[in-house]
Protein backbone atom coordinates (compact mmCIF):
# COMPACT_ATOMS: atom_id res chain seq x y z
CA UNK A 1 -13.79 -19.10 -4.04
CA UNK A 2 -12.65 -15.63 -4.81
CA UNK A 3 -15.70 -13.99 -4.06
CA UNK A 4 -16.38 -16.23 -0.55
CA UNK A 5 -13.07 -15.03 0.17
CA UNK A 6 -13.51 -11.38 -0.13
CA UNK A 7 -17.04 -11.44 1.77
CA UNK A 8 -15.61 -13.19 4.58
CA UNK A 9 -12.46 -10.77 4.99
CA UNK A 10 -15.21 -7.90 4.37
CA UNK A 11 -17.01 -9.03 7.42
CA UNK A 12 -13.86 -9.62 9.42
CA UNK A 13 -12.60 -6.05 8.98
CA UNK A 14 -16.21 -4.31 8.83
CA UNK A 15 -15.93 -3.25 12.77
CA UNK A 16 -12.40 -1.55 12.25
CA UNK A 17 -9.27 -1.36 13.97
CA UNK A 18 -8.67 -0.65 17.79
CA UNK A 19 -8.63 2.97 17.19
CA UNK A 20 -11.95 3.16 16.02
CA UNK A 21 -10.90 3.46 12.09
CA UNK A 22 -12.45 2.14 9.15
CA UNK A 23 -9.93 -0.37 7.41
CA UNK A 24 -9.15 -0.34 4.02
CA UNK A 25 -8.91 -3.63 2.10
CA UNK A 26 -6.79 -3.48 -0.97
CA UNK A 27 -6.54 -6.15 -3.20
CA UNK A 28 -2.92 -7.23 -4.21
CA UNK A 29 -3.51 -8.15 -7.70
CA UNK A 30 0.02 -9.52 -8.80
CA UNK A 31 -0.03 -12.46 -11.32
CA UNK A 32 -3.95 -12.35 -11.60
CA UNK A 33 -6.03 -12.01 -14.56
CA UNK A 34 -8.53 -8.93 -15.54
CA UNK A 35 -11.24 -11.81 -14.65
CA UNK A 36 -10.15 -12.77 -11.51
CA UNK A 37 -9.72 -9.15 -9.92
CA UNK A 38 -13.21 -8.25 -12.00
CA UNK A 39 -14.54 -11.42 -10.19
CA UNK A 40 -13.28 -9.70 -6.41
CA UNK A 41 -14.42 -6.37 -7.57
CA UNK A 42 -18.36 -7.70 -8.06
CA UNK A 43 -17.45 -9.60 -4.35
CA UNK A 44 -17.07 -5.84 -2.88
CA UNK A 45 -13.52 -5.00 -3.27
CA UNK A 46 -13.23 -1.32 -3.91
CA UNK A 47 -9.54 -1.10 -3.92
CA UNK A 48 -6.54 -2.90 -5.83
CA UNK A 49 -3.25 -2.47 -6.27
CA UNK A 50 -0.69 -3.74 -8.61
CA UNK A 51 3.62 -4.70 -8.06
CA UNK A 52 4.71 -4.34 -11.27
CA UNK A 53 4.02 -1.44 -13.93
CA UNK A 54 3.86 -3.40 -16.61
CA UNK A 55 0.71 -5.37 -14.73
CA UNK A 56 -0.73 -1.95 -13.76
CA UNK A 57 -0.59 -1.09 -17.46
CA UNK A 58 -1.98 -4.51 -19.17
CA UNK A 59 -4.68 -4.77 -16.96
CA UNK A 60 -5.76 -1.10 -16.66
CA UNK A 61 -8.35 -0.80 -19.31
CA UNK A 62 -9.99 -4.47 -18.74
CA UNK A 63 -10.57 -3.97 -15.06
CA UNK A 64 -13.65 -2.07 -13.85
CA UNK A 65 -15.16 -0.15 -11.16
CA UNK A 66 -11.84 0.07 -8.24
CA UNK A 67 -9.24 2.44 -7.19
CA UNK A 68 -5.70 1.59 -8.78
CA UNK A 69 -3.01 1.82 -6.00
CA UNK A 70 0.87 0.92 -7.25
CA UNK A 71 2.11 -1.13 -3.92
CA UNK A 72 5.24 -2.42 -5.49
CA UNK A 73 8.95 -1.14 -5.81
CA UNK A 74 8.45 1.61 -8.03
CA UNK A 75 11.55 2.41 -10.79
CA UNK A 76 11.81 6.03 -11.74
CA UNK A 77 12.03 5.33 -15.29
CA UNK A 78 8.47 3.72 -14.93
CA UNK A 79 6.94 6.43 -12.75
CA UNK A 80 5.49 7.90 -16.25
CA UNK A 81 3.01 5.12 -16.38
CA UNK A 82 1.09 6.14 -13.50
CA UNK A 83 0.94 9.27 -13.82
CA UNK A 84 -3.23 10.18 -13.41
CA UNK A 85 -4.20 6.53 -13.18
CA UNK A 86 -3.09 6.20 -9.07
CA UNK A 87 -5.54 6.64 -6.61
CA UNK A 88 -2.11 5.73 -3.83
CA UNK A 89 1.52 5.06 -4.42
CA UNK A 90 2.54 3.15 -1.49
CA UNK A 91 6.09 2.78 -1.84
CA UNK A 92 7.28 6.17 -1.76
CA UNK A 93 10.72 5.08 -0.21
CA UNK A 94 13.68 7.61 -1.47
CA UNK A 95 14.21 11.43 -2.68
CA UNK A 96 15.24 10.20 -5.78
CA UNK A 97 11.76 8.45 -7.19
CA UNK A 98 9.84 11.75 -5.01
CA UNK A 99 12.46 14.26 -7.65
CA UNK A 100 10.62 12.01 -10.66
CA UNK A 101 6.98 11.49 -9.47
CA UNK A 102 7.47 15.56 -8.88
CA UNK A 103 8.61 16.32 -12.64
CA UNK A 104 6.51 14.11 -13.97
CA UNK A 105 3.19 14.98 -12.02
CA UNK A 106 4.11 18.75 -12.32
CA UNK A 107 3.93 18.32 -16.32
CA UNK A 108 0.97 16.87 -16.28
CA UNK A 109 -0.70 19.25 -13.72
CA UNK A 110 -1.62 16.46 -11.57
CA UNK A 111 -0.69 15.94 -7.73
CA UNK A 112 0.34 12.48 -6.69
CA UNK A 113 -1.36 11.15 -3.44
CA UNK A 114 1.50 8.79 -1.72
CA UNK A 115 2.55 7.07 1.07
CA UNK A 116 6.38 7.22 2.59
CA UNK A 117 7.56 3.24 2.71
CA UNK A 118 9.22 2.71 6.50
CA UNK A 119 11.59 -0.32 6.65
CA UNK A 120 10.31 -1.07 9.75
CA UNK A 121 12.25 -4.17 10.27
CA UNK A 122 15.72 -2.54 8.68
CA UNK A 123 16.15 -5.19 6.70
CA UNK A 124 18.72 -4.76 3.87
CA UNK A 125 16.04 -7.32 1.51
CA UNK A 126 13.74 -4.07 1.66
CA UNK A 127 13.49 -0.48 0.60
CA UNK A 128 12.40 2.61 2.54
CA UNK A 129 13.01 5.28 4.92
CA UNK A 130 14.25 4.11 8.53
CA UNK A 131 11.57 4.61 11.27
CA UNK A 132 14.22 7.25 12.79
CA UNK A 133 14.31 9.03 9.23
CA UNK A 134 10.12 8.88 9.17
CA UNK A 135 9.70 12.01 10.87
CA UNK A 136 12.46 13.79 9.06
CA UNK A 137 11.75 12.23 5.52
CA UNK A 138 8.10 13.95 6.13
CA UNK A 139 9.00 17.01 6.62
CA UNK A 140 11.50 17.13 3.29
CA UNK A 141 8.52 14.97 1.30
CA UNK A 142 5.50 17.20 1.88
CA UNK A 143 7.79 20.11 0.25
CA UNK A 144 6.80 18.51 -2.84
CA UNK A 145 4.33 20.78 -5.10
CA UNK A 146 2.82 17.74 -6.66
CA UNK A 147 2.80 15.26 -4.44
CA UNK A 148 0.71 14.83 -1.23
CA UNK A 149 1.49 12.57 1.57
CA UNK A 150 -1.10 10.67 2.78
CA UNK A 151 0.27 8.03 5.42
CA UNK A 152 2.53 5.43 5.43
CA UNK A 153 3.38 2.19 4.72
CA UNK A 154 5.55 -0.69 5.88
CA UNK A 155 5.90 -4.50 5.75
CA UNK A 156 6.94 -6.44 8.83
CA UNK A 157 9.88 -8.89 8.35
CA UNK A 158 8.83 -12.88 8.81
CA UNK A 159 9.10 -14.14 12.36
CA UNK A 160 7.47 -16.22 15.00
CA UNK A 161 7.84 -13.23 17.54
CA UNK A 162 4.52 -12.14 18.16
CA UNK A 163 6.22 -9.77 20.78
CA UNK A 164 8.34 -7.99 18.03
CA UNK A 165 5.87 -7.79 15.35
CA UNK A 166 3.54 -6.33 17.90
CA UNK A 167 6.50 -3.68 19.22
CA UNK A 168 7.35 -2.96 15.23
CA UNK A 169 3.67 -2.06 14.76
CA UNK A 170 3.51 0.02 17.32
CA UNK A 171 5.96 1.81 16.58
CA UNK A 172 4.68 2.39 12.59
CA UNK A 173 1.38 3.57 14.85
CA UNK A 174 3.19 6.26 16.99
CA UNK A 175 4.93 7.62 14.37
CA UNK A 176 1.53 8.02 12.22
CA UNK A 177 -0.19 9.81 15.17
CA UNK A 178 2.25 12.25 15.35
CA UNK A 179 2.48 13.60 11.75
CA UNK A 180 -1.62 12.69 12.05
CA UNK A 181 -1.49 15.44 14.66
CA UNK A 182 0.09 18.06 12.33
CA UNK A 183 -1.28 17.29 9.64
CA UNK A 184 -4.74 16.37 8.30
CA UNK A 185 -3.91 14.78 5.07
CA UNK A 186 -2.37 11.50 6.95
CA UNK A 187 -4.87 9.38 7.01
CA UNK A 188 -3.41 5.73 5.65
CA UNK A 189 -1.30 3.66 7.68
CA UNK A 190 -1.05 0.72 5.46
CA UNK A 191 0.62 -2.30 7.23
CA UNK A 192 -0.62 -5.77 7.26
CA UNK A 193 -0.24 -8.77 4.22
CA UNK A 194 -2.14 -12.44 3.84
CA UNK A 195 -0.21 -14.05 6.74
CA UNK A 196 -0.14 -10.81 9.72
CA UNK A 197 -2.98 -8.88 8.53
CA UNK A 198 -5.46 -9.49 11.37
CA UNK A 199 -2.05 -8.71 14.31
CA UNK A 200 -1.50 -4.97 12.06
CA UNK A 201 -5.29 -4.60 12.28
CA UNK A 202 -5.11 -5.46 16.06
CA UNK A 203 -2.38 -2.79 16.59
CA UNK A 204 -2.99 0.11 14.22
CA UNK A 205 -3.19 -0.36 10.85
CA UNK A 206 -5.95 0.69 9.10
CA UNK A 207 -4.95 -0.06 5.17
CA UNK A 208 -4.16 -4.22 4.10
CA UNK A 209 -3.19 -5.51 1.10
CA UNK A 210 -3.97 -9.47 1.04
CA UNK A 211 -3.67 -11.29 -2.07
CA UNK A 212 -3.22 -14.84 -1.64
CA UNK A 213 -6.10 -14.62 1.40
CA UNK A 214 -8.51 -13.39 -1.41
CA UNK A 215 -6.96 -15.24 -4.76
CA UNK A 216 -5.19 -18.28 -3.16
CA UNK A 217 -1.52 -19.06 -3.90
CA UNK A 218 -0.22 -17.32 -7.00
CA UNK A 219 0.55 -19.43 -9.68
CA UNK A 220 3.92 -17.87 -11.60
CA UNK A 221 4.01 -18.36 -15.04
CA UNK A 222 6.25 -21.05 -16.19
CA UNK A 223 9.62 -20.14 -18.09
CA UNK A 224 11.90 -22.24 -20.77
C-alpha cells in the first residue's frame, strides 16, 4: 500500500505547480517504523522529515538513502540533535530557537539551511512569525552567520472555505516572490498536508509534507 501510495502522489505532482516549479514531496514520517519509511524510500521518496527529535534520532541510522528534514516544533534544548544531520528545518518560527541553531551550528562549523514558519491563519494553537512580521523577520533571520534561509513554511488552519484557504495561500505565495526577488537562496515554499495538499499545489506551493496520504492513519502507541 505504501509504495502504491507514493507512485501515485509521484505521478500527481510530476507536472509541478502553476508557476512552473518542480514540487517537492516530503514524507512526514511521525509514528512510523525504519521499515515503513525504508519501504516509501525504495517507492521513490527522496525526502522525509520527522516531528519529534527523539524520532529523528531513533530512526536516523536505520533509514537509508533520503534527505532528513525536522518539520516539527523544534525546542532549543533539542536543537543539538540536528546539528549536521538536516538537509531543512522547517519550523524556524522565533529569534530565540534562530540565537540556538546559530551557537550551536557556529561550533560545529556547519550552516543550517531553514525555513521561517508563517502562522498564516494566526491561530493561537500554532507557532510562527505573522505574515505582516514575514518580511521583517527575513531581514533580522538572514543576519545569521550560520544559518541560511531558504523559504518558508506554513500550515493552513481546518475549514470548509475553499475561498479563504485559497486567499491564505496566496498570500504565503506573494510574500515568497518578493524575498524570491531579492534573494536567490529562497527557493522552498512548503505549504500543503494529506487533506489540502493538491489546493497549496494549485496556488503556489511547491514543498508537501503528506503522511497519512502515503502511510495511512497513524496508529499512536497505546499507554497504561
Amino acid at each position: 500500500m505504501i509504495a502504491e501510495n507514493v507512485k501515485k502522489t509521484l505521478a500527481e505532482i510530476a507536472g509541478g505547480n502553476p508557476f512552473g516549479e518542480k514540487v517537492t514531496l516530503v514524507a512526514a514520517t511521525k509514528t512510523r517504523t525504519a521499515d515503513e519509511i525504508n519501504e516509501a524510500i525504495r517507492a521513490g521518496i527522496a525526502d522525509i522529515g520527522e516531528n519529534k527529535v527523539q524520532e529523528f534520532t531513533e530512526k536516523f541510522d536505520a533509514v537509508i538513502g533520503a534527505r532528513r528534514h525536522f518539520i516539527g516544533h523544534l525546542q532549543t534544548n533539542k536543537v543539538k540533535y540536528l546539528i549536521g544531520k538536516t538537509y531543512l528545518i522547517h519550523s524556524l518560527d522565533r529569534y530565540e530557537l534562530a540565537d540556538e541553531i546559530e551557537k550551536r551550528a557556529a561550533k560545529a562549523d556547519w550552516t543550517a539551511d531553514c525555513l521561517i514558519e508563517i502562522n498564516i491563519g494566526s491561530e493561537l494553537s500554532k507557532s510562527g512569525f505573522s505574515l505582516e512580521e514575514g518580511a521583517d523577520a527575513y531581514q533580522k533571520l538572514r543576519r545569521y552567520p550560520h544559518i541560511r534561509i531558504k523559504g518558508l513554511m506554513a500550515m493552513l488552519p481546518l475549514s470548509d472555505d475553499e475561498a479563504m484557504l485559497k486567499e491564505l495561500c496566496r498570500k504565503m505565495r506573494a510574500l515568497y516572490d518578493s524575498l524570491r526577488r531579492e534573494d536567490a537562496d529562497i527557493e522552498h515554499l512548503s505549504m500543503g498536508m494529506s487533506g489540502d495538499w493538491k489546493l497549496c499545489v494549485e496556488n503556489g506551493s511547491n514543498m508537501i509534507r503528506l503522511g497519512t496520504s502515503l502511510f495511512g492513519p497513524r496508529i499512536y502507541p497505546q499507554t497504561l
